[in-house]
Structure formats: C-alpha cells, structure tokens
C-alpha atoms as a PDB file:
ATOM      1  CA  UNK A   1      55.130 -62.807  37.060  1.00  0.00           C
ATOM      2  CA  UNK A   2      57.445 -60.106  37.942  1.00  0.00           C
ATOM      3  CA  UNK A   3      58.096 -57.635  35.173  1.00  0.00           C
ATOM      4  CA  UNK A   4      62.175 -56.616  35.139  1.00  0.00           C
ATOM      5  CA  UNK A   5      61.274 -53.097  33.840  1.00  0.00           C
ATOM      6  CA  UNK A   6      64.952 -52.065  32.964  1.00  0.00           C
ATOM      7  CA  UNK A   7      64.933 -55.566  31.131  1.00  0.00           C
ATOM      8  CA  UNK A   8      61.690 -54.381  29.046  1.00  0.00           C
ATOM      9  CA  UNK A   9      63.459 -50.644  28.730  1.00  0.00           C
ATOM     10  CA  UNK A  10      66.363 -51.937  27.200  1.00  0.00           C
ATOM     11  CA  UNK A  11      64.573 -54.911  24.831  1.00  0.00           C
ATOM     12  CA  UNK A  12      62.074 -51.867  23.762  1.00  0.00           C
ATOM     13  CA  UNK A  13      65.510 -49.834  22.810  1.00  0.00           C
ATOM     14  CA  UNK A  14      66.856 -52.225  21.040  1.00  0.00           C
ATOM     15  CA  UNK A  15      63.477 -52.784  18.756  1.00  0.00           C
ATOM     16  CA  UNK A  16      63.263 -48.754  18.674  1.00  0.00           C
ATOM     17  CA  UNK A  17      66.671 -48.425  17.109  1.00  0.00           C
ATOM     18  CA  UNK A  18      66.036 -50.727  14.560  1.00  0.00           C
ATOM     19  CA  UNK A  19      62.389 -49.959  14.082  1.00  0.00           C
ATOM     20  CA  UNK A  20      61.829 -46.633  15.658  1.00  0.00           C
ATOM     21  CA  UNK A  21      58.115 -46.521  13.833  1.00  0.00           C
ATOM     22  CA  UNK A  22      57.632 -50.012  16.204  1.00  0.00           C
ATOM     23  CA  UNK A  23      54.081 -50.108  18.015  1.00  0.00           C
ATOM     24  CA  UNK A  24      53.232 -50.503  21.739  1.00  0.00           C
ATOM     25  CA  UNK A  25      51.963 -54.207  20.394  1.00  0.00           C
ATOM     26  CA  UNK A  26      55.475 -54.879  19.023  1.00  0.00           C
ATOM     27  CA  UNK A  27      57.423 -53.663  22.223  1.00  0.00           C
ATOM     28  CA  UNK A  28      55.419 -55.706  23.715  1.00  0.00           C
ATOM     29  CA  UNK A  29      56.082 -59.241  22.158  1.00  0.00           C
ATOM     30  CA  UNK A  30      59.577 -58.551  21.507  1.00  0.00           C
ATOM     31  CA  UNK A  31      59.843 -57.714  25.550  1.00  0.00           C
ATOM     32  CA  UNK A  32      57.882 -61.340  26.000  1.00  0.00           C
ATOM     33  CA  UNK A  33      54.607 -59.572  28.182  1.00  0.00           C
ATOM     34  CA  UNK A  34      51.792 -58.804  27.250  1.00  0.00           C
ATOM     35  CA  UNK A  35      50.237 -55.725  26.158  1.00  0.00           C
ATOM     36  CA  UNK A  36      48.434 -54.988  29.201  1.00  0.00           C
ATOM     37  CA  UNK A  37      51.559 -55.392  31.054  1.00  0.00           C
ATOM     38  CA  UNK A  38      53.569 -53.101  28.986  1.00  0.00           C
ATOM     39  CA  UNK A  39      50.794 -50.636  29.376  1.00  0.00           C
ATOM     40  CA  UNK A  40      50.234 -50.871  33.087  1.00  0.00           C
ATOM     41  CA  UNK A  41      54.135 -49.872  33.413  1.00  0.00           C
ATOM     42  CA  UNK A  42      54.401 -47.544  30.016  1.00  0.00           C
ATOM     43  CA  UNK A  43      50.897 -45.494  30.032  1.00  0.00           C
ATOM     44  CA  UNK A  44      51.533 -45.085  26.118  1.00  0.00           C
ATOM     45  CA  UNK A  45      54.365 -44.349  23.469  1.00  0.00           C
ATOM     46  CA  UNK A  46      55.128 -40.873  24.784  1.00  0.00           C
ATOM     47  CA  UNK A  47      56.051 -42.504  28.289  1.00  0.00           C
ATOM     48  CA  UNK A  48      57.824 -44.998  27.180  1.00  0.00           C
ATOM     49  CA  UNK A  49      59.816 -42.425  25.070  1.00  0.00           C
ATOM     50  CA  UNK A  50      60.165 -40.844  28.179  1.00  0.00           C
ATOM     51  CA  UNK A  51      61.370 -43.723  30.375  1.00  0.00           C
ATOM     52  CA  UNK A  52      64.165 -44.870  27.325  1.00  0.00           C
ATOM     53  CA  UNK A  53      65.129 -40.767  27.572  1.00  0.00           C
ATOM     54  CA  UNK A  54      65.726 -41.160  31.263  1.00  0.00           C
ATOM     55  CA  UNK A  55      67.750 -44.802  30.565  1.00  0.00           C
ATOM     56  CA  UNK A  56      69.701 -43.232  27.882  1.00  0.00           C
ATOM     57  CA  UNK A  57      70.639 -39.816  29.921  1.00  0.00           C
ATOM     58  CA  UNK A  58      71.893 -42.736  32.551  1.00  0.00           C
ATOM     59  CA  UNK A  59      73.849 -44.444  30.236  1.00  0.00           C
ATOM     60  CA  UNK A  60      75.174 -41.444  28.387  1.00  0.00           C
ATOM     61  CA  UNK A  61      76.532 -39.917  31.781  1.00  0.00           C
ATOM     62  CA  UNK A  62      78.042 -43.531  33.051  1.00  0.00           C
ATOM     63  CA  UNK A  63      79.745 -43.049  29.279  1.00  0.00           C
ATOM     64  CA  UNK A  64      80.860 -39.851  29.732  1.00  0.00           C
ATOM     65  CA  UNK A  65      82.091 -40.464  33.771  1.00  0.00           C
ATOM     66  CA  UNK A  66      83.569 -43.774  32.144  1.00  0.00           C
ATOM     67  CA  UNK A  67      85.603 -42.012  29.306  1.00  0.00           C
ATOM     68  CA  UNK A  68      87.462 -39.562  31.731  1.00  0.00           C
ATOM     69  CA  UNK A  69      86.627 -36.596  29.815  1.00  0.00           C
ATOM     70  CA  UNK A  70      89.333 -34.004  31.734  1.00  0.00           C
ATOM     71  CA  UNK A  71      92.223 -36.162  31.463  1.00  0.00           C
ATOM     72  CA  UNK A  72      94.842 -36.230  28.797  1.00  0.00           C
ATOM     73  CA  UNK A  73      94.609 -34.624  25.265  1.00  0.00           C
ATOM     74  CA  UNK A  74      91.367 -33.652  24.318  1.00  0.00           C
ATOM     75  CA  UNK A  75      91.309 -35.481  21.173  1.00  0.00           C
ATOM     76  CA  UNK A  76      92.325 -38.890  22.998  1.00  0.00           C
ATOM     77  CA  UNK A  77      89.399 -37.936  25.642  1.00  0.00           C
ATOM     78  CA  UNK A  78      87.203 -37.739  22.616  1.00  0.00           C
ATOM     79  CA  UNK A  79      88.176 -41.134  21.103  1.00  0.00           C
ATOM     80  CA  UNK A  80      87.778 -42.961  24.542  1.00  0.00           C
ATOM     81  CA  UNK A  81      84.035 -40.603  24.928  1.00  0.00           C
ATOM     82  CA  UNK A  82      83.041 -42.466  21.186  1.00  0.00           C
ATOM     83  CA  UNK A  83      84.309 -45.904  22.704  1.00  0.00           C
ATOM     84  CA  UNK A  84      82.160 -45.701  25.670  1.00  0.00           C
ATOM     85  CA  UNK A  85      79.180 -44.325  23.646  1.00  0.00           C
ATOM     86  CA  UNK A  86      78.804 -47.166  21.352  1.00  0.00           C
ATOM     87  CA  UNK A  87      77.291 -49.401  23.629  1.00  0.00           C
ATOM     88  CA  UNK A  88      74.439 -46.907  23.387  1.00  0.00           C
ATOM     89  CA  UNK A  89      74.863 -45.546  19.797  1.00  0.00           C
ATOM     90  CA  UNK A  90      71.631 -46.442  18.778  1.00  0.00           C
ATOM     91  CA  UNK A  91      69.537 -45.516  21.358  1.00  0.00           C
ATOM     92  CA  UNK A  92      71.057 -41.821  20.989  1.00  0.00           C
ATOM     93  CA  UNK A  93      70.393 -41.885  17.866  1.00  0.00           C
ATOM     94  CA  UNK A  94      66.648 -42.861  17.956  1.00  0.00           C
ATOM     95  CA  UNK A  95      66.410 -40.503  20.938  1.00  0.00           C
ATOM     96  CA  UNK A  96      67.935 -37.189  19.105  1.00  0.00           C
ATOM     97  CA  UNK A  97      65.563 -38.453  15.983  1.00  0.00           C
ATOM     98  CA  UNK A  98      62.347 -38.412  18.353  1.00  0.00           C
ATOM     99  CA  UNK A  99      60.674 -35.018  18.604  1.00  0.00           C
ATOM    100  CA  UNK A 100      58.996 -35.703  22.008  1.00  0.00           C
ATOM    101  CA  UNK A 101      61.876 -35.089  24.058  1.00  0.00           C
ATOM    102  CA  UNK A 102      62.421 -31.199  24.178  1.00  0.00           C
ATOM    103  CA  UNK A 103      59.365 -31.472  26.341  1.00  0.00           C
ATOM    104  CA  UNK A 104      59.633 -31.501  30.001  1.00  0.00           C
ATOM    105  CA  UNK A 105      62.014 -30.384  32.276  1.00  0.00           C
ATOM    106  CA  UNK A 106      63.622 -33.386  33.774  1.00  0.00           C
ATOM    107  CA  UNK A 107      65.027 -34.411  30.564  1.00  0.00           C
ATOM    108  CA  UNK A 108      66.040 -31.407  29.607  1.00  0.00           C
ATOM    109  CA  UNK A 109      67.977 -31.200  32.444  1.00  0.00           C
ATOM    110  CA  UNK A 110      69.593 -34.191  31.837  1.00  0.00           C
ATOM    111  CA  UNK A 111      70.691 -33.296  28.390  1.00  0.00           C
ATOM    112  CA  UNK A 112      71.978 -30.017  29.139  1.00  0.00           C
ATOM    113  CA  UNK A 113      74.135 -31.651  31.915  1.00  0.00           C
ATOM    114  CA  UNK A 114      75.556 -34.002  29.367  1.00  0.00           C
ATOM    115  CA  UNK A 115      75.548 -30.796  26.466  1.00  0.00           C
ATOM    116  CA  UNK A 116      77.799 -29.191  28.850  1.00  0.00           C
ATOM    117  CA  UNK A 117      80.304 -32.146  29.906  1.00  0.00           C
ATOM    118  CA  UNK A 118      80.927 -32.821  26.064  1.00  0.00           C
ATOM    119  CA  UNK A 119      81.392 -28.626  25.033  1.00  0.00           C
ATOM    120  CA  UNK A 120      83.699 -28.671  27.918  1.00  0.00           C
ATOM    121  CA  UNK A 121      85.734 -31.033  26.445  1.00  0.00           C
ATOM    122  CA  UNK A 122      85.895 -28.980  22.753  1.00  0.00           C
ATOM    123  CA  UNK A 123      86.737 -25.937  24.836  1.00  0.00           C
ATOM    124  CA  UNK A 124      89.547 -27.410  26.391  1.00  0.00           C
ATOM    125  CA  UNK A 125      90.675 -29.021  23.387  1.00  0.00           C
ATOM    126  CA  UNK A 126      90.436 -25.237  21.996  1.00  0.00           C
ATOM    127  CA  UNK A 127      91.993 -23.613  25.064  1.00  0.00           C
ATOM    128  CA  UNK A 128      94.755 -25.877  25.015  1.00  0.00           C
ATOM    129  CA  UNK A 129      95.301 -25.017  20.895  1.00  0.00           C
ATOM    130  CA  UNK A 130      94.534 -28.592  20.091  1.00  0.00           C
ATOM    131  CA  UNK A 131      90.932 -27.646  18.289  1.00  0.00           C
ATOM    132  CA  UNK A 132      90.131 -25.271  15.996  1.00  0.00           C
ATOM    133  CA  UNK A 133      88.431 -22.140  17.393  1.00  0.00           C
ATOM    134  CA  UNK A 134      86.055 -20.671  14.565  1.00  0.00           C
ATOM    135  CA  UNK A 135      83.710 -23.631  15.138  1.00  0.00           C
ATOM    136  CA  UNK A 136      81.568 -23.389  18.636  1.00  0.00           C
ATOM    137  CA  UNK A 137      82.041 -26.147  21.553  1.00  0.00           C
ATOM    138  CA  UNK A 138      77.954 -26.382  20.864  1.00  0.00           C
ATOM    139  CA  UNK A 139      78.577 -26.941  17.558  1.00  0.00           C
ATOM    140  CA  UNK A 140      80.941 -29.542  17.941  1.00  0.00           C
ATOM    141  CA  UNK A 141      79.023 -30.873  20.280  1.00  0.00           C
ATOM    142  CA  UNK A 142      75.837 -31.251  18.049  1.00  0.00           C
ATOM    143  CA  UNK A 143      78.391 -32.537  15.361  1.00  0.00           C
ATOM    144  CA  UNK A 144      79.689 -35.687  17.340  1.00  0.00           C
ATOM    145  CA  UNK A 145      75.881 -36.962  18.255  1.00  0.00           C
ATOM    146  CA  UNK A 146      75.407 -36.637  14.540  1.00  0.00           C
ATOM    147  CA  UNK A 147      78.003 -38.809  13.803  1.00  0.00           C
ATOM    148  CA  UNK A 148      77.094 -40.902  16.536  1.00  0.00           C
ATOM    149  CA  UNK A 149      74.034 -41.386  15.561  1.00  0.00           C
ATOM    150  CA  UNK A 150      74.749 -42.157  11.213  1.00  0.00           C
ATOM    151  CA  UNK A 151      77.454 -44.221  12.762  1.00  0.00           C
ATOM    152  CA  UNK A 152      74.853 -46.140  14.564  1.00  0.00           C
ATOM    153  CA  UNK A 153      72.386 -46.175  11.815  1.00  0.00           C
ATOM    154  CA  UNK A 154      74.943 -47.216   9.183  1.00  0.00           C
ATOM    155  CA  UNK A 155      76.319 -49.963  11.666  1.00  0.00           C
ATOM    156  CA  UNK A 156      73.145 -51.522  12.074  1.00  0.00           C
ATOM    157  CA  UNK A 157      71.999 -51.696   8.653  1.00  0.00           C
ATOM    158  CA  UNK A 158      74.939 -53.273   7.854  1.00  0.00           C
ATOM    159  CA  UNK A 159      76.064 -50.455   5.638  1.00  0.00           C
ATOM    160  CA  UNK A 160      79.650 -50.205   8.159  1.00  0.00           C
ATOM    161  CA  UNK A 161      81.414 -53.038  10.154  1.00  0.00           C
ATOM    162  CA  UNK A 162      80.873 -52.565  13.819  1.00  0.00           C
ATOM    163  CA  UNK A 163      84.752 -52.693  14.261  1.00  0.00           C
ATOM    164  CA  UNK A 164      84.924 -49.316  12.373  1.00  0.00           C
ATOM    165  CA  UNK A 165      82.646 -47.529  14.525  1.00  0.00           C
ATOM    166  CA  UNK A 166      84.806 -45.802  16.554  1.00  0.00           C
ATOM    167  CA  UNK A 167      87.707 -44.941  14.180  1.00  0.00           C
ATOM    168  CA  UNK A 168      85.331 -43.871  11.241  1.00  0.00           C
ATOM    169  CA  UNK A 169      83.628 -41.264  13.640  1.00  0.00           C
ATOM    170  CA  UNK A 170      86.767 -39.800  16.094  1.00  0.00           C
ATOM    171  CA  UNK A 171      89.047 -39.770  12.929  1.00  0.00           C
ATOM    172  CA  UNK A 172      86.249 -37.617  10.692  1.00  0.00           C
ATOM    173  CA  UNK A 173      85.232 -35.147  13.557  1.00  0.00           C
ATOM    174  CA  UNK A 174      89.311 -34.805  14.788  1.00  0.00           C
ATOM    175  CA  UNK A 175      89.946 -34.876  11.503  1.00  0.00           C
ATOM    176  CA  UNK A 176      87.927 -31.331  11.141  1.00  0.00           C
ATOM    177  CA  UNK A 177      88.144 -29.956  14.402  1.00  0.00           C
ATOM    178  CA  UNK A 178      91.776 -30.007  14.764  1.00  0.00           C
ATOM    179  CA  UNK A 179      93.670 -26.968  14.628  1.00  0.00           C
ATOM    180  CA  UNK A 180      96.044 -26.524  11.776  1.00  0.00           C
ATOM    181  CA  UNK A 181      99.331 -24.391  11.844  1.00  0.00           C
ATOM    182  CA  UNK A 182      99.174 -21.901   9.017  1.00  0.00           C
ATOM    183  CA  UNK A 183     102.424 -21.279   7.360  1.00  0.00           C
END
C-alpha cells in the first residue's frame, strides 16, 4: 500500500489543531496506517513537527502570493491576506504554539521570508498614512498571527461561527492599526 504522505501531513494537522497534545499512535489511526508506517516516514514527533512546519510555510506563502499583498490599500490587502489564511488557521496556530520550531535553519528561513512579506505590507500601509506609525511592522505582524491563531482556536471550539472569522479578526487589528486624524 502506497502511503500519500501529503494526505497523512494534512490528516495529522488537522488532529494537531484540535488535539495538539495527540500521540504518534493517534496520528496514526486517524491517518488510517499503521504505526510502523507513520514512523518509517515521520522518525518521531519532532519530525513530524517538522514536516507540518515545512507544509504550513507552503501553504502560508501560496496564501500570501494568493492574497496579492502589494496591490490596492493596505488594509483591503490585509482582509484578502486573513481570507486566504483561514484555510490554514489552525495549523498556524498549533505551529506558532509549538516550541520546536525556532530550531533549524530551513524553517527559519521560511518564516522570516513570510515575517517579511506580511511587515511589508504594515509598512506600506504606514508609508502610505493608512496605518498608524508608533506600532512596529514586526509588531503588527506578530499581532495578526495572534489573532489568527485565537480566531482559529475559538472557531474550532465552537466558541465563534466560522463565517465570522475573517471580519472578527481584519476589523479588530484595522480597527487598531489604522491611523487616526487628530484634530
């Protein structure tokens, strides 16, 4: 039997953003192989961390290549970037909760690219006087994957409908980032 290893990738991200504690034994069965199997792909939890990092750095640049980041108004770049991330909520959000990941190079490489596509967007929105400019594009940054990430938790324990996902988050970051004209 062939094992579709993206298949058991994204079953064993589903499980892990519901369950994150979930064991090897439970990725396994909810994937439909065997432990063995699982193993001879996945040495142990740390690389299958590891593999779901690499799936969700794919996913989170096809997201951020899908949302058109440079065109428009920043803050209508930033609602269609939230609209293409929710596919993939909750694996961000188990991923920024697991501590394994500032290990390594590769991945870090990956997040910094994506770090550095979604700052550039709060600069712009700064340099173009839409944003406010006493909080830092890193900042911001850090700020949306929080939201993403409560959004996705709340979401899936049932605590928010999914059809408020992406109005509840862009409408309570805009809602602080935008620039305000004093009088």
């Amino acid at each position: 039997m062939t094992v579709d290893r993206d298949q058991v990738l994204r079953t064993a991200a589903a499980l892990l953003t519901r369950k994150a504690t979930a064991t090897m034994d439970e990725v396994a069965r909810a994937a439909g192989i065997g432990r063995a199997t699982l193993h001879r792909h996945f040495a142990g939890r740390e690389a299958l961390v590891r593999a779901l990092e690499e799936l969700g750095i794919r996913e989170l640049e096809g997201a951020l290549d899908a949302a058109r980041l440079e065109e428009g108004a920043a803050s209508d770049a930033l609602r269609r970037l939230v609209a293409e991330v929710e596919p993939v909520a909750g694996l961000l959000a188990f991923l920024v909760t697991e501590n394994q990941l500032f290990e390594g190079e590769q991945q870090n490489e990956g997040w910094a690219r994506i770090d550095a596509r979604v700052s550039a967007l709060f600069r712009r929105g700064q340099e173009q006087g839409e944003f406010r400019i006493d909080l830092t594009p890193a900042w911001l940054t850090e700020a949306l994957y929080g939201l993403i990430g409560a959004g996705a938790w709340a979401v899936q324990d049932g605590r928010v409908a999914t059809k408020d996902f992406q109005y509840m988050i862009a409408e309570l970051l805009l809602g602080g980032v935008r620039r305000s004209v004093e009088k």
